[in-house]
N, C-alpha and C. Protein backbone atom coordinates (compact mmCIF):
# COMPACT_ATOMS: atom_id res chain seq x y z
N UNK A 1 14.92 2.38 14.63
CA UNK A 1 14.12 3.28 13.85
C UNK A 1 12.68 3.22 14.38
N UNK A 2 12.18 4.04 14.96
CA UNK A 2 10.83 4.51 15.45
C UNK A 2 10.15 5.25 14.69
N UNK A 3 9.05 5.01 14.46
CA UNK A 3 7.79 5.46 13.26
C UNK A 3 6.57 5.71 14.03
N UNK A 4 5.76 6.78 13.80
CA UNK A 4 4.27 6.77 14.24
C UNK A 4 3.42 7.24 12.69
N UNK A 5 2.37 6.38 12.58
CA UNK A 5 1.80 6.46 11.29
C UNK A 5 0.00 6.81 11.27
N UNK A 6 -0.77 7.06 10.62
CA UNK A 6 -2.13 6.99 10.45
C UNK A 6 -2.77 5.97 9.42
N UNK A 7 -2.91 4.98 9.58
CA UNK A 7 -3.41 3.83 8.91
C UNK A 7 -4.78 4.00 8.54
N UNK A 8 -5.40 3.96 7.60
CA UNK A 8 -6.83 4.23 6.70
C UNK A 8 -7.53 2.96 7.64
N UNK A 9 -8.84 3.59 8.56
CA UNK A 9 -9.23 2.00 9.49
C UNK A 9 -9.59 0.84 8.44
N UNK A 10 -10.26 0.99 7.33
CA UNK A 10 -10.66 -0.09 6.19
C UNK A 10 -9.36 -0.21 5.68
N UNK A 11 -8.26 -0.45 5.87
CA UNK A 11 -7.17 -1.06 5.58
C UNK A 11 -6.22 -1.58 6.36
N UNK A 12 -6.27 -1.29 7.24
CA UNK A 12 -5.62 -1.67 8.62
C UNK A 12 -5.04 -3.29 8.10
N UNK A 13 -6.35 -4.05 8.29
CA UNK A 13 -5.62 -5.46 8.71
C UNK A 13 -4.84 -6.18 7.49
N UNK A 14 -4.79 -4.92 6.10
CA UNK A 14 -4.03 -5.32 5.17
C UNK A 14 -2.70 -4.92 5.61
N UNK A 15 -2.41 -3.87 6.01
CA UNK A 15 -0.97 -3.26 6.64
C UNK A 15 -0.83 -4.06 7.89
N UNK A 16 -1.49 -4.38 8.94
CA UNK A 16 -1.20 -5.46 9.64
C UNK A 16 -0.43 -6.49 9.04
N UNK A 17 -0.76 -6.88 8.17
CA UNK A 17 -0.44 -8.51 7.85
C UNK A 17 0.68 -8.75 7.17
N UNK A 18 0.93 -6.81 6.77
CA UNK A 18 2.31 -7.01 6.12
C UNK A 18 3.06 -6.70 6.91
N UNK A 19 3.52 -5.61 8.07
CA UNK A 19 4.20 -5.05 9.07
C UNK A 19 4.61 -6.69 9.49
N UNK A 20 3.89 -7.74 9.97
CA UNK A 20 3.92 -8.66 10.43
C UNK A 20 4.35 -9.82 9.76
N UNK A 21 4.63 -9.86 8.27
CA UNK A 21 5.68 -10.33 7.11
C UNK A 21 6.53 -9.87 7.36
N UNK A 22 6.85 -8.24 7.57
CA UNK A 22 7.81 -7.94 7.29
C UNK A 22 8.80 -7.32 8.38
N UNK A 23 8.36 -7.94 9.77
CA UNK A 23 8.76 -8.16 11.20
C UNK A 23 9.00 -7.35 11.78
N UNK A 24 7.94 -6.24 11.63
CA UNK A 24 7.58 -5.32 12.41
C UNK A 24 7.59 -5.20 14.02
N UNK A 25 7.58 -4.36 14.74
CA UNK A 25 7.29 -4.58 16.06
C UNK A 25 6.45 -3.51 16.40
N UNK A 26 5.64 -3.74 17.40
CA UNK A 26 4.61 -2.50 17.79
C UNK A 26 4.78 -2.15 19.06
N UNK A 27 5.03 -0.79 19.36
CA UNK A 27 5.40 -0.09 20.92
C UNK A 27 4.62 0.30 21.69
N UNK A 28 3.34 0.56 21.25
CA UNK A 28 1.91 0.24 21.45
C UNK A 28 0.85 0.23 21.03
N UNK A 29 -0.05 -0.51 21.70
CA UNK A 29 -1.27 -0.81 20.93
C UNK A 29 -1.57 0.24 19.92
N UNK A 30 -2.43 -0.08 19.15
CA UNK A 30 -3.02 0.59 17.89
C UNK A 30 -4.22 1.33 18.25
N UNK A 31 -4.66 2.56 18.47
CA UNK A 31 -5.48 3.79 18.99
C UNK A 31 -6.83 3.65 17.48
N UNK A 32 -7.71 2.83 17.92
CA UNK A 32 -8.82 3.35 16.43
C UNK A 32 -9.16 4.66 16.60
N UNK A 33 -9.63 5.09 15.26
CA UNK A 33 -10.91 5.98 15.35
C UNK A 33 -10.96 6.26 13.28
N UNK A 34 -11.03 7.38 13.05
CA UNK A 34 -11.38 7.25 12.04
C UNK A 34 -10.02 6.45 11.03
N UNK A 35 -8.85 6.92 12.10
CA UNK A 35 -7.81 6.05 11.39
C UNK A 35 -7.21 5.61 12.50
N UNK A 36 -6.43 4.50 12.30
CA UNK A 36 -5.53 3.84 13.61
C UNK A 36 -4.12 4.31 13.59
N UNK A 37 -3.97 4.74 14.72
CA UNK A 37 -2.90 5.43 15.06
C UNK A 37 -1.95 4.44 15.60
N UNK A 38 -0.79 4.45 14.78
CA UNK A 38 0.07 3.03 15.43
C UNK A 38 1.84 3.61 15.53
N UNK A 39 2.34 2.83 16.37
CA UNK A 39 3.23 3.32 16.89
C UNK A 39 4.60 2.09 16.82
N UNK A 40 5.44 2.15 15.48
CA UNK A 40 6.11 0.74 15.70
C UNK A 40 7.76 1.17 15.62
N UNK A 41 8.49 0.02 15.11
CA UNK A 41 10.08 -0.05 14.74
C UNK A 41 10.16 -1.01 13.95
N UNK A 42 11.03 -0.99 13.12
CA UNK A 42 11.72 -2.21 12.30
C UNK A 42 13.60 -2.27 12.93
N UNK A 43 13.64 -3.34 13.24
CA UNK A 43 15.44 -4.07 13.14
C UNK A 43 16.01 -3.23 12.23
N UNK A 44 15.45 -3.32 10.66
CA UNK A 44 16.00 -3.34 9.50
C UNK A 44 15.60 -2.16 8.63
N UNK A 45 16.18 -0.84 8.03
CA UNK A 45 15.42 0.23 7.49
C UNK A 45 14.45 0.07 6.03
N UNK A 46 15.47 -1.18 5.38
CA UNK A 46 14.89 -1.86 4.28
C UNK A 46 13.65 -2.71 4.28
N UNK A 47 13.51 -2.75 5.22
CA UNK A 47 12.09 -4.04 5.49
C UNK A 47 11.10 -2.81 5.66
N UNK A 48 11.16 -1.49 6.41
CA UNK A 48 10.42 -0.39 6.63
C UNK A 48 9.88 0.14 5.14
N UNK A 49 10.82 0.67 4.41
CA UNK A 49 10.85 1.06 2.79
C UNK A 49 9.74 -0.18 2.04
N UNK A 50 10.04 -1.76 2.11
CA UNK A 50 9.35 -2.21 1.64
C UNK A 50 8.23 -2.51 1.64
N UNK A 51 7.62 -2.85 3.12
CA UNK A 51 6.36 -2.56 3.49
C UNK A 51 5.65 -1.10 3.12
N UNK A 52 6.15 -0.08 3.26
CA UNK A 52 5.50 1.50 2.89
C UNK A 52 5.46 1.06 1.17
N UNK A 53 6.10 0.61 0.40
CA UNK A 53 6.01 0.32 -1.13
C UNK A 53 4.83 -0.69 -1.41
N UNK A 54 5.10 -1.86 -0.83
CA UNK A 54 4.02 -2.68 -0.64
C UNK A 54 2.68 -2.56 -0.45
N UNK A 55 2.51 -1.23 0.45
CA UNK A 55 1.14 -0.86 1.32
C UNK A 55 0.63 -0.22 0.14
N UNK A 56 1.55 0.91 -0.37
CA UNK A 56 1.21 1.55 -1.64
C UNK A 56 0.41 0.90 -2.56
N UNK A 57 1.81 0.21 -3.23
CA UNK A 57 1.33 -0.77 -4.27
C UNK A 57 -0.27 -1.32 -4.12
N UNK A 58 -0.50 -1.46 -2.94
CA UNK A 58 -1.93 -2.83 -2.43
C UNK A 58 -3.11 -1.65 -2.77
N UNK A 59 -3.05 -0.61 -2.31
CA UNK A 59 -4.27 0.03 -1.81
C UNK A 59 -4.03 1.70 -2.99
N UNK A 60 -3.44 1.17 -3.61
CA UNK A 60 -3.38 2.57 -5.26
C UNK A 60 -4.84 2.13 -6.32
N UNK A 61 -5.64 2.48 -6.44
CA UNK A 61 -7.11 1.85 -7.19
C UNK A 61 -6.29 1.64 -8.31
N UNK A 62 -6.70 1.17 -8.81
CA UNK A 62 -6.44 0.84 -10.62
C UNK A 62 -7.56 1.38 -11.09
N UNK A 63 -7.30 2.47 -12.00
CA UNK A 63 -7.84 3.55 -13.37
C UNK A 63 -7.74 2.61 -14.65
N UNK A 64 -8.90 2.24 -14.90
CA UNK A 64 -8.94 1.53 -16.24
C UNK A 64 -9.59 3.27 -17.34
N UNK A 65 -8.29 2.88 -18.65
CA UNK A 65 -8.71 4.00 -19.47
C UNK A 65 -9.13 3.56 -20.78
N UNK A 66 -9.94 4.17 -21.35
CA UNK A 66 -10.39 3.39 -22.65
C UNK A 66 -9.84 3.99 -24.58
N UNK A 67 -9.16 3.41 -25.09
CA UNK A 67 -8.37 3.83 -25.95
C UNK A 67 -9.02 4.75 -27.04
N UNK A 68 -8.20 5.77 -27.57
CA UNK A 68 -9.32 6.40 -28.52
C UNK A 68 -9.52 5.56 -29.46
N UNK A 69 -10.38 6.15 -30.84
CA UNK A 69 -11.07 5.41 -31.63
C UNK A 69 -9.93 5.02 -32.51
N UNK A 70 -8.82 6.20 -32.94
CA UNK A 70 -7.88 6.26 -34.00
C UNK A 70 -7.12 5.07 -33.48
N UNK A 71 -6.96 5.17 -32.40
CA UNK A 71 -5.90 3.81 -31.62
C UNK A 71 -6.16 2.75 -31.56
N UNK A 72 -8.05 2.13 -31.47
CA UNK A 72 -8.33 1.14 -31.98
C UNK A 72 -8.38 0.62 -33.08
N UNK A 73 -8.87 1.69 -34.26
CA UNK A 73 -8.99 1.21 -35.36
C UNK A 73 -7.26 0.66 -36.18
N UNK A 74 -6.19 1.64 -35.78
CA UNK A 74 -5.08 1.21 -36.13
C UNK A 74 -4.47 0.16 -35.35
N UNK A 75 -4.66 -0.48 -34.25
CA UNK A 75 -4.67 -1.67 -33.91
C UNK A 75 -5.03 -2.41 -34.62
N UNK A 76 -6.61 -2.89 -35.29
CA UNK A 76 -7.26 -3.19 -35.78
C UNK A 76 -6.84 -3.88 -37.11
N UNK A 77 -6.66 -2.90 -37.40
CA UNK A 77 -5.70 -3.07 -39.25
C UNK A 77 -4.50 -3.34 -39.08
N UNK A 78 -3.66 -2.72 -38.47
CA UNK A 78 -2.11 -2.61 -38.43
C UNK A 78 -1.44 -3.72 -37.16
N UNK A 79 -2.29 -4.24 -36.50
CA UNK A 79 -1.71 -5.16 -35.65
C UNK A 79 -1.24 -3.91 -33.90
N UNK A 80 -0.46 -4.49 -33.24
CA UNK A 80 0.34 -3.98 -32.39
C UNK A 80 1.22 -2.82 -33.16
């Protein structure tokens, strides 16, 4: 299974480090510029899936939201 991808350059050496957990191989070097252009394979299609989930997972921001008032106050009184 052969893959060519665009890697965000300020994230790179986080997807590095997992491709490389997750025993990646690279067919050639990695091309910078505004994103790194990389060119690999996995043995395994499942190790591919998990790293792309993984990468996700790492680099999705977390949205903190703040509860309305009715939802605090009935917390408040009423417990959970």
């Amino acid at each position: 299974m052969e893959v060519t991808d665009y890697i965000p350059r300020e994230n790179f050496n986080l997807w590095y480090g997992l491709f490389k957990q997750y025993q990646g191989r690279l067919l050639c070097n990695p091309i910078c510029g505004k994103r790194v252009y990389v060119k690999y394979t996995f043995k395994d299609a499942e190790n591919y899936t998990i790293l792309q989930q993984e990468f996700e997972r790492l680099t999705t921001p977390i949205i903190e939201t703040k509860s309305g008032l009715f939802k605090r106050l009935k917390r408040r009184f009423f417990g959970k």
